[in-house]
N, C-alpha and C. Protein backbone atom coordinates (compact mmCIF):
# COMPACT_ATOMS: atom_id res chain seq x y z
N UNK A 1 14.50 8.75 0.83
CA UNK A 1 14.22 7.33 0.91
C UNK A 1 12.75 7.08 1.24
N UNK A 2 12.30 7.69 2.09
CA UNK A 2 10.95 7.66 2.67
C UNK A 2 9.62 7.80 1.38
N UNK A 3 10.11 8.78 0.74
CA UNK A 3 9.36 9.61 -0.25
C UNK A 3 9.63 8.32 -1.49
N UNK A 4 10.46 7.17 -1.93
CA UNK A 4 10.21 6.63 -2.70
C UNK A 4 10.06 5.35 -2.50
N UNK A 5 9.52 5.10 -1.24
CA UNK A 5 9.15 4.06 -0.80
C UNK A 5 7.06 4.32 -0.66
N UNK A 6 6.98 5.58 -0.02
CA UNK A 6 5.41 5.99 -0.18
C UNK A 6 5.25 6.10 -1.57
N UNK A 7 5.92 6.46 -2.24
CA UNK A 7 5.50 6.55 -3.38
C UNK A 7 5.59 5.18 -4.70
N UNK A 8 6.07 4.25 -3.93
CA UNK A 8 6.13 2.93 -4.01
C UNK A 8 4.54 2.39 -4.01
N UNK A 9 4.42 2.45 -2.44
CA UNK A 9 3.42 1.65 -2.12
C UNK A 9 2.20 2.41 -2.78
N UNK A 10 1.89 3.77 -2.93
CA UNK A 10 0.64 4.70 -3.29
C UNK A 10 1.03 3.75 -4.89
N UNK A 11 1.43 3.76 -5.76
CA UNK A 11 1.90 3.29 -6.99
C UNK A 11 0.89 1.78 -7.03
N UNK A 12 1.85 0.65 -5.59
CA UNK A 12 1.49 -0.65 -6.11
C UNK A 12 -0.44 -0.18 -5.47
N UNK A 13 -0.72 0.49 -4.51
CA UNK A 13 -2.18 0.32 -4.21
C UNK A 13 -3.04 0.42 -5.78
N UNK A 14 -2.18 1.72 -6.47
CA UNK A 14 -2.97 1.78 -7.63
C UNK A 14 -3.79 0.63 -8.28
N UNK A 15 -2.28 0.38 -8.26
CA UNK A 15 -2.67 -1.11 -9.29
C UNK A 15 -3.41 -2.46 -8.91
N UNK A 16 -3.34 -2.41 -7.32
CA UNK A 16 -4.29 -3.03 -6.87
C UNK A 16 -5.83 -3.03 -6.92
N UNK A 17 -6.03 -1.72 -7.11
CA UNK A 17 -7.28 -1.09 -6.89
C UNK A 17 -7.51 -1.21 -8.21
N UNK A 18 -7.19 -1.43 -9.28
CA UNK A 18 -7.56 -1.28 -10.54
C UNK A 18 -7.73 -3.06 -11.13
N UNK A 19 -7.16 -3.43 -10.39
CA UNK A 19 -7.18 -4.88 -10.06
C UNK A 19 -8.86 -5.87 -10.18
N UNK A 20 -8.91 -5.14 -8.84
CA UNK A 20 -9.98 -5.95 -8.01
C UNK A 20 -11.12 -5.37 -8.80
N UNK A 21 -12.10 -6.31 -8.38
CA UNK A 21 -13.67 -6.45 -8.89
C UNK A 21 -14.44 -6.04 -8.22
N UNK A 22 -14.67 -5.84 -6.78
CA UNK A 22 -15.61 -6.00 -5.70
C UNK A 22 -15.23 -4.81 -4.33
N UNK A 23 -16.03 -4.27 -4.22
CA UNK A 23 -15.81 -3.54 -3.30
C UNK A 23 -15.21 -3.84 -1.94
N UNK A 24 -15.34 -5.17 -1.78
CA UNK A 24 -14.80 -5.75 -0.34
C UNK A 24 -13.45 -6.30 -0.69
N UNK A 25 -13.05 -6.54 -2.22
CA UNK A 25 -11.97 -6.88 -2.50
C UNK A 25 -10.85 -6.04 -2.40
N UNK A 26 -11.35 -4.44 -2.70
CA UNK A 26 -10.46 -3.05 -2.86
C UNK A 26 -10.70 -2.98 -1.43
N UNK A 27 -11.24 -2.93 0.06
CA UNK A 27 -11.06 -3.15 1.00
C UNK A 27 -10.02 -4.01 1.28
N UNK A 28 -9.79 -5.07 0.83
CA UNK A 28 -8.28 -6.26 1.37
C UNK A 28 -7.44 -5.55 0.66
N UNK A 29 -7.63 -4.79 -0.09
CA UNK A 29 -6.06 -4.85 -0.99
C UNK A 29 -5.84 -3.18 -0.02
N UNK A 30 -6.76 -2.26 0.24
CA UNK A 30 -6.58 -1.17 0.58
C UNK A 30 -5.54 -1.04 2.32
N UNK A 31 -6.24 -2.70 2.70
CA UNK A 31 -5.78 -2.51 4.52
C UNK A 31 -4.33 -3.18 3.90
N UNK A 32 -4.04 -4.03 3.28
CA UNK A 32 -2.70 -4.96 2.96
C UNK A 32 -1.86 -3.63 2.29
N UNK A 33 -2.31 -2.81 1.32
CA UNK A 33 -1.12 -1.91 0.93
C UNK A 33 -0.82 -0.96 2.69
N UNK A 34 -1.60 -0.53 3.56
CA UNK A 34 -1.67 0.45 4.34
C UNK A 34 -0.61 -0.75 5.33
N UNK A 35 -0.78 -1.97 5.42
CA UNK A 35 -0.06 -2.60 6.42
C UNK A 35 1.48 -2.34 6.04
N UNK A 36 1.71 -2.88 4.42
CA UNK A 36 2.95 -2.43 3.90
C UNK A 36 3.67 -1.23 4.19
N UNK A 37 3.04 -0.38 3.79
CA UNK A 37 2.93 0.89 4.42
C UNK A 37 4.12 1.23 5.35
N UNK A 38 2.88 0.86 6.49
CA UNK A 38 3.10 1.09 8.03
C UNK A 38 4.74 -0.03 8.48
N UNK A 39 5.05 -1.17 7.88
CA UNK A 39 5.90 -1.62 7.88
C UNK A 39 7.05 -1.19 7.94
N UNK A 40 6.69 -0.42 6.25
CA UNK A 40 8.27 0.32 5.94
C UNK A 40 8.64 1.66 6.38
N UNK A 41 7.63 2.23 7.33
CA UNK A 41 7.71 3.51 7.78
C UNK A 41 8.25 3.06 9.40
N UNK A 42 8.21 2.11 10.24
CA UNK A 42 8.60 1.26 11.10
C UNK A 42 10.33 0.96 10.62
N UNK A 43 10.32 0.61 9.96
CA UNK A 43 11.57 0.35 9.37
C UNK A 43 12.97 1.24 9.25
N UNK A 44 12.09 2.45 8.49
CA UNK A 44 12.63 3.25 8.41
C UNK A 44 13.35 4.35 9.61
N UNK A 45 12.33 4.21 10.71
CA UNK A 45 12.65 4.74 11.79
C UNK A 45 13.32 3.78 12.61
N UNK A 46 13.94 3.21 12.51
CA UNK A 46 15.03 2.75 13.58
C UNK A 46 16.24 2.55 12.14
């Protein structure tokens, strides 16, 4: 479960990052996928 949820979010960062224009932009999208992240790894442990 863990493994296709990281591999979820590594997936949507992609596409984020391929997204954006601006280096400070791939910064917001980089901390917002890592928050997601950290969410569902929180989640997962309880």
């Amino acid at each position: 479960m863990i493994r296709k949820v990281i591999a979820l979010a590594c997936a949507a960062a992609t596409l984020l990052l391929a997204a954006c224009n601006t280096i400070q932009g791939a910064g917001k999208d980089i901390e917002r996928g890592g928050e997601k992240l950290q969410g569902a790894a929180e989640k997962a442990k309880q």
